[in-house]
Every structure is written in C-alpha cells, then in structure tokens.
C-alpha atoms as a PDB file:
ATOM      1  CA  UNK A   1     132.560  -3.830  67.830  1.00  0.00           C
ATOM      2  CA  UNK A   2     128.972  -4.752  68.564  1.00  0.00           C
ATOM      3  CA  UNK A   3     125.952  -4.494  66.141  1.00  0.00           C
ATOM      4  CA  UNK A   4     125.076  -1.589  68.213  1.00  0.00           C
ATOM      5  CA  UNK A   5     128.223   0.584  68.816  1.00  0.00           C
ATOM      6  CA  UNK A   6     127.768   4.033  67.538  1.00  0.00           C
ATOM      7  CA  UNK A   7     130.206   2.978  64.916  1.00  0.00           C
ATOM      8  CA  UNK A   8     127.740   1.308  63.203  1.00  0.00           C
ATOM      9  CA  UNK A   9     124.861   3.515  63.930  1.00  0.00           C
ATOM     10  CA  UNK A  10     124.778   4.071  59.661  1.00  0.00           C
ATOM     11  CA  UNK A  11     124.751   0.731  58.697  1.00  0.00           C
ATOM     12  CA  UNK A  12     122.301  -0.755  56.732  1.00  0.00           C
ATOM     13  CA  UNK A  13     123.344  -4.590  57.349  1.00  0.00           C
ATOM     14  CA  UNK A  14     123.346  -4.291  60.964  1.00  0.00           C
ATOM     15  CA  UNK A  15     119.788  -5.028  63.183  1.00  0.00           C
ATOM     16  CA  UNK A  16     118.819  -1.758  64.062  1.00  0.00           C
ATOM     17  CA  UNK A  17     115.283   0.006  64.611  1.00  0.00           C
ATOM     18  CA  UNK A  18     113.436   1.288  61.678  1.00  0.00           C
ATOM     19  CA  UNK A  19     110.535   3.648  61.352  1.00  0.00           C
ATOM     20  CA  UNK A  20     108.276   4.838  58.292  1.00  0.00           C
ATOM     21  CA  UNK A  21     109.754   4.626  54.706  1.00  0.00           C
ATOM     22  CA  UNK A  22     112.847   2.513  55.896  1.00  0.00           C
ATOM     23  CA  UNK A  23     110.872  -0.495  56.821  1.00  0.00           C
ATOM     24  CA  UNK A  24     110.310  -1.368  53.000  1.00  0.00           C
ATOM     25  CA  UNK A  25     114.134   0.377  52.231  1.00  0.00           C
ATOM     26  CA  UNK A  26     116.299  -2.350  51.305  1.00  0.00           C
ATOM     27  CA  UNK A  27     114.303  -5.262  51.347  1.00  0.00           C
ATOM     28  CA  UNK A  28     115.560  -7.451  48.281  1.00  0.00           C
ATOM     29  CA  UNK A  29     113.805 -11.340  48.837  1.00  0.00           C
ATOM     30  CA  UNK A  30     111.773 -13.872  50.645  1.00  0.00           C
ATOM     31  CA  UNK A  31     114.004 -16.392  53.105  1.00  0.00           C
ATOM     32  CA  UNK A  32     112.718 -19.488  54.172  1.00  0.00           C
ATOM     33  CA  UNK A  33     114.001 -20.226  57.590  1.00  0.00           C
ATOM     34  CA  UNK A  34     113.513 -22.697  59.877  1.00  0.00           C
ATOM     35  CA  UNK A  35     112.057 -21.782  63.637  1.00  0.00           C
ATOM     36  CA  UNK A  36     110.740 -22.862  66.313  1.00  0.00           C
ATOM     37  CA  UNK A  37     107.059 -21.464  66.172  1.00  0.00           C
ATOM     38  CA  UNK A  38     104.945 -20.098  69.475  1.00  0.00           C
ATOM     39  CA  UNK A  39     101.411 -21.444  68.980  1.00  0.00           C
ATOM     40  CA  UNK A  40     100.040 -20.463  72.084  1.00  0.00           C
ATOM     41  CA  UNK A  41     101.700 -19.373  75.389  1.00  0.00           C
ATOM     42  CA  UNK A  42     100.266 -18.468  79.139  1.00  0.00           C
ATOM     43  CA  UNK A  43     102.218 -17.570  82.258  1.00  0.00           C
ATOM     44  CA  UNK A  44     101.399 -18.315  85.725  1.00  0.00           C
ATOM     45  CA  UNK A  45     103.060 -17.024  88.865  1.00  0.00           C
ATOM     46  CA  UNK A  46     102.521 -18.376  92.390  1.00  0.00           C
ATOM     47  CA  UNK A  47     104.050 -18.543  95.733  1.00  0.00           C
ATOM     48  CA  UNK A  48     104.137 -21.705  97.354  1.00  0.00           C
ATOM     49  CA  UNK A  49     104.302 -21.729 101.169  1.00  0.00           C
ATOM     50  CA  UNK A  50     105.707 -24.359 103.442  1.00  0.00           C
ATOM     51  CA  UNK A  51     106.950 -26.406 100.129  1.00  0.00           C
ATOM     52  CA  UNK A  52     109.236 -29.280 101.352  1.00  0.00           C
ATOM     53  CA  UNK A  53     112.184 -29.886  99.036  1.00  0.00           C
ATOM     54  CA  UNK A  54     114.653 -33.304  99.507  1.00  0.00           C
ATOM     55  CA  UNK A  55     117.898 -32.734  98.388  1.00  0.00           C
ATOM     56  CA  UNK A  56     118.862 -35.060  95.372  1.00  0.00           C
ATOM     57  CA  UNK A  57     122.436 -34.355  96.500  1.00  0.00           C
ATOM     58  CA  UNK A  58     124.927 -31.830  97.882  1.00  0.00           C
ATOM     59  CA  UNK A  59     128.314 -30.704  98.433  1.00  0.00           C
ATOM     60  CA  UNK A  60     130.624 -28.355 100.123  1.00  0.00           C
ATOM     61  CA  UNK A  61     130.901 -24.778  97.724  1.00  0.00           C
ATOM     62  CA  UNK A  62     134.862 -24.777  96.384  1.00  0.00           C
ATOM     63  CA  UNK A  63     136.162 -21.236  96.564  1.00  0.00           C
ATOM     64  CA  UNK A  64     134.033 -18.533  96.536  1.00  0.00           C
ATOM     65  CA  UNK A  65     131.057 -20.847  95.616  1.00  0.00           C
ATOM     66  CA  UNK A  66     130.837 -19.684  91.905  1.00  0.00           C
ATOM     67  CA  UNK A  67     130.380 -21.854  88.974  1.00  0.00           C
ATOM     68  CA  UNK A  68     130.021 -25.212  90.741  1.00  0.00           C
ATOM     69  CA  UNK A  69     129.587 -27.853  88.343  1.00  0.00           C
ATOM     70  CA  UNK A  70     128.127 -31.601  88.673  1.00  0.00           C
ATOM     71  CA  UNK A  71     131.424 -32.792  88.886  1.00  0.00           C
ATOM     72  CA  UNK A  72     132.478 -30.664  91.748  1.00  0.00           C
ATOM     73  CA  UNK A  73     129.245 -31.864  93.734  1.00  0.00           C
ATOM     74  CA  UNK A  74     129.649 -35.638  93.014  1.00  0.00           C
ATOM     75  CA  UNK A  75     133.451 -35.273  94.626  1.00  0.00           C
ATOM     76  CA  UNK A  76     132.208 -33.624  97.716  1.00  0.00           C
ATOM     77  CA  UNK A  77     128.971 -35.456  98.449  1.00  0.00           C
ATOM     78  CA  UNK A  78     131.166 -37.539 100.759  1.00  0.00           C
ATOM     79  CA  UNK A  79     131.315 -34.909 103.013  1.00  0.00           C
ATOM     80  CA  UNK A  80     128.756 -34.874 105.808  1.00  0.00           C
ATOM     81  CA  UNK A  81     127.421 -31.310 107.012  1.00  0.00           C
ATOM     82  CA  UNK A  82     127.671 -30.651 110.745  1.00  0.00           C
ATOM     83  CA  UNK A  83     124.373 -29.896 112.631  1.00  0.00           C
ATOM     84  CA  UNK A  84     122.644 -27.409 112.819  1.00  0.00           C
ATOM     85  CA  UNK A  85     121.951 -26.349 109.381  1.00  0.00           C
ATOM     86  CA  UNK A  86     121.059 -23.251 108.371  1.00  0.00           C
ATOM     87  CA  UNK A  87     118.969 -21.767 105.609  1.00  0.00           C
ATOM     88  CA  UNK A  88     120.751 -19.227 103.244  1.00  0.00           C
ATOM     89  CA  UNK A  89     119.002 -18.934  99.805  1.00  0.00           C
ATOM     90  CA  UNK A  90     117.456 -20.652  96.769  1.00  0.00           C
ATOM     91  CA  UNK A  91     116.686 -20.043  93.168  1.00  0.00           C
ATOM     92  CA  UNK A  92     115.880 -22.067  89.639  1.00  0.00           C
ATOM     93  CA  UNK A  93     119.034 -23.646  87.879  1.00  0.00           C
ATOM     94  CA  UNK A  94     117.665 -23.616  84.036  1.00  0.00           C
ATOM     95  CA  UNK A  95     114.877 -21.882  82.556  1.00  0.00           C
ATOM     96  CA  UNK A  96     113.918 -25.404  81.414  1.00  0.00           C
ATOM     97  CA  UNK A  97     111.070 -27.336  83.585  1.00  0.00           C
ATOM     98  CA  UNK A  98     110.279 -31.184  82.874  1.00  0.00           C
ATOM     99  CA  UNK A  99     106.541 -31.995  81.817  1.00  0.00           C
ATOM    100  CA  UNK A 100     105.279 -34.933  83.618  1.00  0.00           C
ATOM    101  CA  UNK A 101     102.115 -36.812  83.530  1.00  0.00           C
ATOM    102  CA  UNK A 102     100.970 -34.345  80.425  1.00  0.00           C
ATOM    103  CA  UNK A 103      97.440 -35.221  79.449  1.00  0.00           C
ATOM    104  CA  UNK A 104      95.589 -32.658  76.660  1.00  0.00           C
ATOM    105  CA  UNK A 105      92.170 -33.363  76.271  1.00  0.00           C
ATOM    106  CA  UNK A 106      91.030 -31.144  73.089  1.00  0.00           C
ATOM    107  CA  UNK A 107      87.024 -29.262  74.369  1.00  0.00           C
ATOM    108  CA  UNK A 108      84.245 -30.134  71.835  1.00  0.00           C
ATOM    109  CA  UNK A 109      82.614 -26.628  72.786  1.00  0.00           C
ATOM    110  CA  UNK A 110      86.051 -24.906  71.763  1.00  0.00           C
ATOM    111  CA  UNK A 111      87.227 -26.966  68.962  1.00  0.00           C
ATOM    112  CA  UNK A 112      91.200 -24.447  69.026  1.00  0.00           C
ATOM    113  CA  UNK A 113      91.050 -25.319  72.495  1.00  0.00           C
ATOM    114  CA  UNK A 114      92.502 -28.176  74.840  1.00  0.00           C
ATOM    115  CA  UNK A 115      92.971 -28.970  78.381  1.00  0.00           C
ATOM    116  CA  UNK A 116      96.586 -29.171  79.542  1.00  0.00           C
ATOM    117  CA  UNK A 117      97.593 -30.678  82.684  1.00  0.00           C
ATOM    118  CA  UNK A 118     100.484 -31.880  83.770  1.00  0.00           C
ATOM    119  CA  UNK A 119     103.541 -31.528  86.930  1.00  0.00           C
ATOM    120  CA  UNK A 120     106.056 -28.973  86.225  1.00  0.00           C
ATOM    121  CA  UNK A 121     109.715 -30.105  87.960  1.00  0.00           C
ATOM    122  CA  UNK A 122     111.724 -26.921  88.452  1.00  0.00           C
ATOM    123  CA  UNK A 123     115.377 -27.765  89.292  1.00  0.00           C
ATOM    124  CA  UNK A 124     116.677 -25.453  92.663  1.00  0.00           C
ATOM    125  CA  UNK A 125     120.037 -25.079  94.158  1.00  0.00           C
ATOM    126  CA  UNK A 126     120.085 -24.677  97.998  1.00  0.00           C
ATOM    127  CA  UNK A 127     122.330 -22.592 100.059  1.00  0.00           C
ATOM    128  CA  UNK A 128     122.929 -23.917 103.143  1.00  0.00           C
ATOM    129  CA  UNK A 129     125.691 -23.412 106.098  1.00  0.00           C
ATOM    130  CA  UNK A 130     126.392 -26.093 108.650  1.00  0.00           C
ATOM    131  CA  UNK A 131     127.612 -25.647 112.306  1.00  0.00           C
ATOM    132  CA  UNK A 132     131.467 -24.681 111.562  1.00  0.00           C
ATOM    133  CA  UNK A 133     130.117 -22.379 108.649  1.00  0.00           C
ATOM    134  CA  UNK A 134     130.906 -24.659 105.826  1.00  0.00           C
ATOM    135  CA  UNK A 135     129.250 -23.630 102.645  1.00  0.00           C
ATOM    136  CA  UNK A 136     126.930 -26.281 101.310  1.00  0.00           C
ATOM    137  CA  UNK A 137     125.470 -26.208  98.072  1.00  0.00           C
ATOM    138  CA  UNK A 138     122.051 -28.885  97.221  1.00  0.00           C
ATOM    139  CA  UNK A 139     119.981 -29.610  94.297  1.00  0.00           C
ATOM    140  CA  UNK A 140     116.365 -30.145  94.527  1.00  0.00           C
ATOM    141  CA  UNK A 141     113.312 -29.724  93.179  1.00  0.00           C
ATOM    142  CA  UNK A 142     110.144 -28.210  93.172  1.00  0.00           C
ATOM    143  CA  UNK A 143     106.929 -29.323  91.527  1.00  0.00           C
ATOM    144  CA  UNK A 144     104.039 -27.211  90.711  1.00  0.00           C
ATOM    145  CA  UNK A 145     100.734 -28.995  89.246  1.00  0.00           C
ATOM    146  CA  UNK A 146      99.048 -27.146  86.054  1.00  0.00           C
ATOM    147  CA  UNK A 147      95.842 -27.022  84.494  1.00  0.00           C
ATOM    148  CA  UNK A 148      95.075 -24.358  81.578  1.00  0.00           C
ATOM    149  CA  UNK A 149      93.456 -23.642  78.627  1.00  0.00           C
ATOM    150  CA  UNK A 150      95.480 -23.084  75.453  1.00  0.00           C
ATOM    151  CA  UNK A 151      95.215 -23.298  71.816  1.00  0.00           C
ATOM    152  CA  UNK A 152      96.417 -26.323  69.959  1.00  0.00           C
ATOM    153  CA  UNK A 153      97.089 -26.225  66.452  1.00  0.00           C
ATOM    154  CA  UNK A 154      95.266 -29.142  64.057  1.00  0.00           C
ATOM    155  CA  UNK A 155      97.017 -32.597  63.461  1.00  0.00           C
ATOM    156  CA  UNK A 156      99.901 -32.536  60.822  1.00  0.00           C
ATOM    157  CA  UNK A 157     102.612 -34.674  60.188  1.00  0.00           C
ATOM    158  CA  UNK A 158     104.790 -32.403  62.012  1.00  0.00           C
ATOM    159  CA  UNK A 159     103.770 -33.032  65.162  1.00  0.00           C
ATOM    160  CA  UNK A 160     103.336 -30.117  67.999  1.00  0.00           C
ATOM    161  CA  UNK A 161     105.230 -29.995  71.598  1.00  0.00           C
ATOM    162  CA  UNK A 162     104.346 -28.568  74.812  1.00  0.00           C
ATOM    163  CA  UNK A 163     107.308 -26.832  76.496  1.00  0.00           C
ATOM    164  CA  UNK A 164     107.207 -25.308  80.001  1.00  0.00           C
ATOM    165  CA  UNK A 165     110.018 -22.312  80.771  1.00  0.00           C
ATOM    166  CA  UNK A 166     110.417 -21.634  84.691  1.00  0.00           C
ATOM    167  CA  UNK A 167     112.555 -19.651  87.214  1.00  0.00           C
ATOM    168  CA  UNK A 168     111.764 -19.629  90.765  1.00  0.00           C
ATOM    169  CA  UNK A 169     113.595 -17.580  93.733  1.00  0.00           C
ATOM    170  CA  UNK A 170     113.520 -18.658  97.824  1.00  0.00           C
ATOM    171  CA  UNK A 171     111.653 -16.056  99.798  1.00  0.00           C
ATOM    172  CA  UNK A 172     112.973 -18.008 102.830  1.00  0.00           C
ATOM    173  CA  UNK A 173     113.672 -21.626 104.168  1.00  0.00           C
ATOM    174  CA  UNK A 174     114.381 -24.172 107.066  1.00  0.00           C
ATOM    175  CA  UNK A 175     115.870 -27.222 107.736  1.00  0.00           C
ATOM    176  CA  UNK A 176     113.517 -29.832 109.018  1.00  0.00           C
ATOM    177  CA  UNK A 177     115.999 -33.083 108.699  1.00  0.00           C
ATOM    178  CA  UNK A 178     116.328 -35.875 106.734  1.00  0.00           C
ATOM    179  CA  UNK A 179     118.202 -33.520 103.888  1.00  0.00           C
ATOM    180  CA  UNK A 180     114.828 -31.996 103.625  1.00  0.00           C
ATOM    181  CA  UNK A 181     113.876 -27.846 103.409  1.00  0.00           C
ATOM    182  CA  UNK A 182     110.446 -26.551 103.759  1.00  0.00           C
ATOM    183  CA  UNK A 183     110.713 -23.395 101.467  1.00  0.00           C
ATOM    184  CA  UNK A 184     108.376 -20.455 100.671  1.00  0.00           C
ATOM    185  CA  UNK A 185     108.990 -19.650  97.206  1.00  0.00           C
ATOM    186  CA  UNK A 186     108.150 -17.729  94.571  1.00  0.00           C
ATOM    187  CA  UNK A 187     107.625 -19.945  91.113  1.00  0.00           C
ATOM    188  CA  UNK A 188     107.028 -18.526  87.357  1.00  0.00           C
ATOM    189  CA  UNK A 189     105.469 -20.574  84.628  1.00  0.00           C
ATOM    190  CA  UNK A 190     105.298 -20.204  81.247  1.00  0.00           C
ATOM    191  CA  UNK A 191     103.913 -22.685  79.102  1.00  0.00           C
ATOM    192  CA  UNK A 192     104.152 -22.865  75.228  1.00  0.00           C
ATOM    193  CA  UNK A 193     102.829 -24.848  72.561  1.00  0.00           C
ATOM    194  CA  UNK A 194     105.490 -25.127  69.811  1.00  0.00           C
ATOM    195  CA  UNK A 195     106.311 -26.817  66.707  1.00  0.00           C
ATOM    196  CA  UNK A 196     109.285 -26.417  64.396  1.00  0.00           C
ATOM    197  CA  UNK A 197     108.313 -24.861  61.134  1.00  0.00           C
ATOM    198  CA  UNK A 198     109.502 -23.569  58.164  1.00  0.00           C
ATOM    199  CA  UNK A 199     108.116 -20.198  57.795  1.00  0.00           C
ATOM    200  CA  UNK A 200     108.938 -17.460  54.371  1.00  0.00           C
ATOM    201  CA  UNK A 201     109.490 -14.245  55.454  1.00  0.00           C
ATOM    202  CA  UNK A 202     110.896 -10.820  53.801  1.00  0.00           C
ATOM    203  CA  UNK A 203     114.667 -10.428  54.108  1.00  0.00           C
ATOM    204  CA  UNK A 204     116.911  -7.528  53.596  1.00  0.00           C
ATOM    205  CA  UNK A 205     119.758 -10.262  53.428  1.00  0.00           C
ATOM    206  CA  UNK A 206     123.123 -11.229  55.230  1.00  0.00           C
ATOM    207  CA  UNK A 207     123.996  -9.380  58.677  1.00  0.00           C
ATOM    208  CA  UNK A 208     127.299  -7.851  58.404  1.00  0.00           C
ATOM    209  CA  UNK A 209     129.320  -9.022  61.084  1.00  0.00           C
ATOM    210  CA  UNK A 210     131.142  -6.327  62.670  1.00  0.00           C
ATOM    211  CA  UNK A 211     134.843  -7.048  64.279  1.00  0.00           C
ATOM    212  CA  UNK A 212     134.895  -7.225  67.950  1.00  0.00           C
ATOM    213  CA  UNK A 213     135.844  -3.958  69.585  1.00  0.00           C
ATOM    214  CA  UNK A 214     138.486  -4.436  72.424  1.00  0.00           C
ATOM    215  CA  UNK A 215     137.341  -3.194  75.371  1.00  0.00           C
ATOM    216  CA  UNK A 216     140.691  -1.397  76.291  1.00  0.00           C
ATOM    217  CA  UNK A 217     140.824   0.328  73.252  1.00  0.00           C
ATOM    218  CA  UNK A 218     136.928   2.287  73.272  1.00  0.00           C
ATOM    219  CA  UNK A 219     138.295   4.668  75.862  1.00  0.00           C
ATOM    220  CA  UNK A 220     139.238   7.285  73.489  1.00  0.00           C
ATOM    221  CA  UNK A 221     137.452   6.195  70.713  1.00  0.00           C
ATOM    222  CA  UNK A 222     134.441   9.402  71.858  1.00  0.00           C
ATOM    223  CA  UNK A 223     137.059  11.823  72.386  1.00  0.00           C
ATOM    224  CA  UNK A 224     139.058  10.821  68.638  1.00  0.00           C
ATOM    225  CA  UNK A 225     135.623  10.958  66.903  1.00  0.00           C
ATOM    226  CA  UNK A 226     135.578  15.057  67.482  1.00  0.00           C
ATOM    227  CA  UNK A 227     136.548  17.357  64.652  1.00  0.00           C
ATOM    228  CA  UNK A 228     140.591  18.265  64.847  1.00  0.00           C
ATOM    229  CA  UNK A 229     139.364  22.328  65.070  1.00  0.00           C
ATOM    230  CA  UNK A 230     136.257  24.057  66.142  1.00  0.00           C
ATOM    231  CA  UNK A 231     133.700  24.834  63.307  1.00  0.00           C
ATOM    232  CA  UNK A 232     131.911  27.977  62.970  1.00  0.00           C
ATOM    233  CA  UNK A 233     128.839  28.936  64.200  1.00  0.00           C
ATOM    234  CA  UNK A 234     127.181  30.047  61.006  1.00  0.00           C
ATOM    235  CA  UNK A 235     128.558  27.123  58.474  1.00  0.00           C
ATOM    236  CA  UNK A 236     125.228  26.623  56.831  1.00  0.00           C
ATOM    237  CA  UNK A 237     126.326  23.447  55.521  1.00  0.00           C
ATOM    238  CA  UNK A 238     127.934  21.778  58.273  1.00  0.00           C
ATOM    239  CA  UNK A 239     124.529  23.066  60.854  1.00  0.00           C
ATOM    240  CA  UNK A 240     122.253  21.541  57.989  1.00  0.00           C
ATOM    241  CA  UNK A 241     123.912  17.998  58.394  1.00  0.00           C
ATOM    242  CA  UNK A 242     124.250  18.023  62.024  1.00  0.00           C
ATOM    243  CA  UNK A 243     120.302  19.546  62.885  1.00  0.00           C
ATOM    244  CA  UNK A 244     121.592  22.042  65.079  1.00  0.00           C
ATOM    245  CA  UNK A 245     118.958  23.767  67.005  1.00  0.00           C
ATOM    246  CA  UNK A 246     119.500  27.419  67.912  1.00  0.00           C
ATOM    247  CA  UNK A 247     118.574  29.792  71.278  1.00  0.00           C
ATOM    248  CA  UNK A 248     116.773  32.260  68.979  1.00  0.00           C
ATOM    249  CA  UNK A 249     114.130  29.757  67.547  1.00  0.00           C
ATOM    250  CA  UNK A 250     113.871  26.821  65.392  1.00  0.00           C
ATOM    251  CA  UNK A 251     116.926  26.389  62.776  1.00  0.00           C
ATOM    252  CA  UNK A 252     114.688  26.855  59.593  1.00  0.00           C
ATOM    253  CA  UNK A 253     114.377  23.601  57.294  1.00  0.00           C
ATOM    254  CA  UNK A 254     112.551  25.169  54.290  1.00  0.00           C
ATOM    255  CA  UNK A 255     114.990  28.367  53.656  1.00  0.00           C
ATOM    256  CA  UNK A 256     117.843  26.698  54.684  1.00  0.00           C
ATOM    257  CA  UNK A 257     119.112  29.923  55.741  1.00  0.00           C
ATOM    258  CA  UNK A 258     120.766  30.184  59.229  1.00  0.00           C
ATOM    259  CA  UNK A 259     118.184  30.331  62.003  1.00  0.00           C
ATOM    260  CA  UNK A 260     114.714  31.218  60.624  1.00  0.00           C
ATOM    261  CA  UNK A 261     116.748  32.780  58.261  1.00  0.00           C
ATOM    262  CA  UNK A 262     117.999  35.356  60.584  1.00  0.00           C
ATOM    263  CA  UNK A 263     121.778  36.862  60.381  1.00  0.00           C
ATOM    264  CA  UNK A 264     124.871  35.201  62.177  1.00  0.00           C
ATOM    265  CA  UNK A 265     124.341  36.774  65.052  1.00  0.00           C
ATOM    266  CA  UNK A 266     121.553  34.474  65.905  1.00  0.00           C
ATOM    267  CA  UNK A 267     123.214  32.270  68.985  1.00  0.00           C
ATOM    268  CA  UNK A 268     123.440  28.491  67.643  1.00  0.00           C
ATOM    269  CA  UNK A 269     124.011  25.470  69.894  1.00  0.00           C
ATOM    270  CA  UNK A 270     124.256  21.394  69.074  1.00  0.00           C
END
C-alpha cells in the first residue's frame, strides 16, 4: 500500500501531516544527511515569438508515437519527409537546461549579490506531418539569454553550482525549410544556486515501508473495513471514539454523556 492509503492513516513511521503537540511527538535524534542545498532561486517566464528552431535530427513516430527513444530516431533519420510539412505541436524534453557562456560578476554595492548571465538551451521535440500524413518526430532547441540578480553564497572549499530547470510548450509553429520551424512558444526558467551540503536536522527515524497494495485487490477493501452489524445509536463509548456529531446539537465533550447530555432519543448521525 502507499504511505498514504487510509490503512496507514495511524502510523507514526509513515510521512504524514502534523499539527500542534505532534510536531515535537516522537522525535528521538539529530541525522546528518547529505542534500543538495537551494541558495537562491528566481523564475522567469516568457513567450518568444517567431523563434526559429533547426532540427538536430528527426524520424518517422513508430506506433502510436509514444515513448520514442534515441535509438528509434537514429534508425529512421534515413527517411526523408514528403513536402509540405505541417506544424503539429512542441514541448520541453527534460526539466534540465544547459548553462552556456555563464559569467557571475559578484556587485561591490551588494556584497550577497552577483550578476548571472548566461544562454539557457532547452531541448524540444517537434511534431510534424508530411504530405502522405507520416508522423515525424524532431529534436531541437531553443535558447533563451538570462541576466538576474541572485544571491551567492561566500567561497568555501565546496564549491557552489548554478543550475537552470526549464519546460517550454509550442503555442503554434511553421515550416519555413531547410529542417527549420519558426515557433511561438511559451518558455519557463528557473534558476538555482546550489551546493551539496551536509546539513543536521531533527529526525523521528526510519520510514516504515509499507507493502505495495495491488491494485485489483483495493476494490473491497472500503466495503470489508465496515463493522459486521450495525451499532447503536446511543453506545456512549463507541460515539466517543468515532466524534459523532448529532441533529439535536453538539455531541458534548466535557460530560461525555450522549448529546449535550440529553436522553437517547436525541437523533445521532456520523
């Protein structure tokens, strides 16, 4: 089952949100573990018009044109699309843009502060159809030029790295020739300043792994969790441990005692 089936809604070695007393419940020692730290972090989002985009290379879609690999697309770049070409759709491959020509230049009137620039290469797949509605599928890319302020930690021996995460979606396209597209296109940005660290923090120790729950198998799971017979209305104890609130007012807490501590004929629902 999952760390958040309602299986394990009452376990305490399971991540799970916690509110007032529990957040110190259960804590037992300090970990040291070993992360990737966010120093700083800004996010930019543009759309570029008339972007042109040259295909690195391309291939005819196999199948239904899921899941293509590099592989597939090195086999097929033989074959040559029949004109004209048409447009379908874009979008990002990886959430992971390539830096080039970074430069930080650190601001003498904002000493935590340093220029960034740099050109941010965002890997696209093209969808494209050709004249006897063959399926085409290019990569390409798309660069976006940066220049922001962000906060740069001090010099230490372990050094700091500038990361850039990026997704980007077509808004539309055209062929222009030459296995180029002139795209508009909607690009997202986020650069971070990172270093790997090795940072103490308060534990409440191991997870407990929970075995997987077969999806097959949940279907009844809801309908076996119910009680084999009906319980009655007015069973104090079994209304006190499920919080049952009732028509007639507000089950009472403090007494106890039915609702508000009125008889059982007091209507009660879950």
């Amino acid at each position: 089952m999952s760390f958040y089936s309602y299986k394990n809604a009452n376990s305490t070695r399971c991540p799970c949100n916690v509110s007032g007393n529990e957040v110190l419940s259960g804590l037992n020692e300090k970990v040291c573990i070993q992360v990737q730290r966010v120093y700083d972090s800004c996010l930019q989002q543009e759309q570029l018009e008339e972007q042109r985009v040259t295909l690195v290379s391309y291939g005819l879609v196999p199948g239904c044109g899921c899941g293509v690999t590099n592989d597939q697309l090195a086999e097929s770049t033989n074959t040559q699309p029949n004109m004209p070409i048409t447009f379908e759709s874009c979008r990002s491959t990886t959430t992971e843009g390539t830096i080039r020509n970074l430069s930080v230049e650190r601001l003498c009137d904002r000493p935590c502060f340093a220029r960034v620039r740099g050109q941010i290469d965002v890997p696209i797949d093209i969808l494209f159809t050709d004249a006897t509605c063959r399926e085409y599928i290019g990569r390409g890319v798309v660069t976006v030029d940066k220049d922001v302020l962000l906060s740069i930690p001090d010099e230490s021996i372990v050094p700091y790295t500038i990361e850039a995460m990026v997704s980007a979606i077509c808004v539309s396209g055209t062929y222009v020739g030459n296995n180029v597209f002139e795209l508009e296109i909607c690009v997202t940005v986020v650069l971070k300043v990172l270093a790997k660290v090795e940072i103490l923090v308060p534990s409440y120790g191991f997870c407990e792994v929970p075995p997987c729950e077969e999806f097959a198998d949940s279907v009844c799971d809801e309908f076996f969790s119910l009680p084999l017979f009906p319980q009655a209305l007015c069973d104090e104890d079994s209304l006190r441990a499920r919080n049952v609130s009732c028509s007639c007012g507000t089950y009472s807490s403090t007494t106890g005692l039915g609702c508000n501590g009125s008889t059982c004929g007091c209507g009660c629902s879950r």
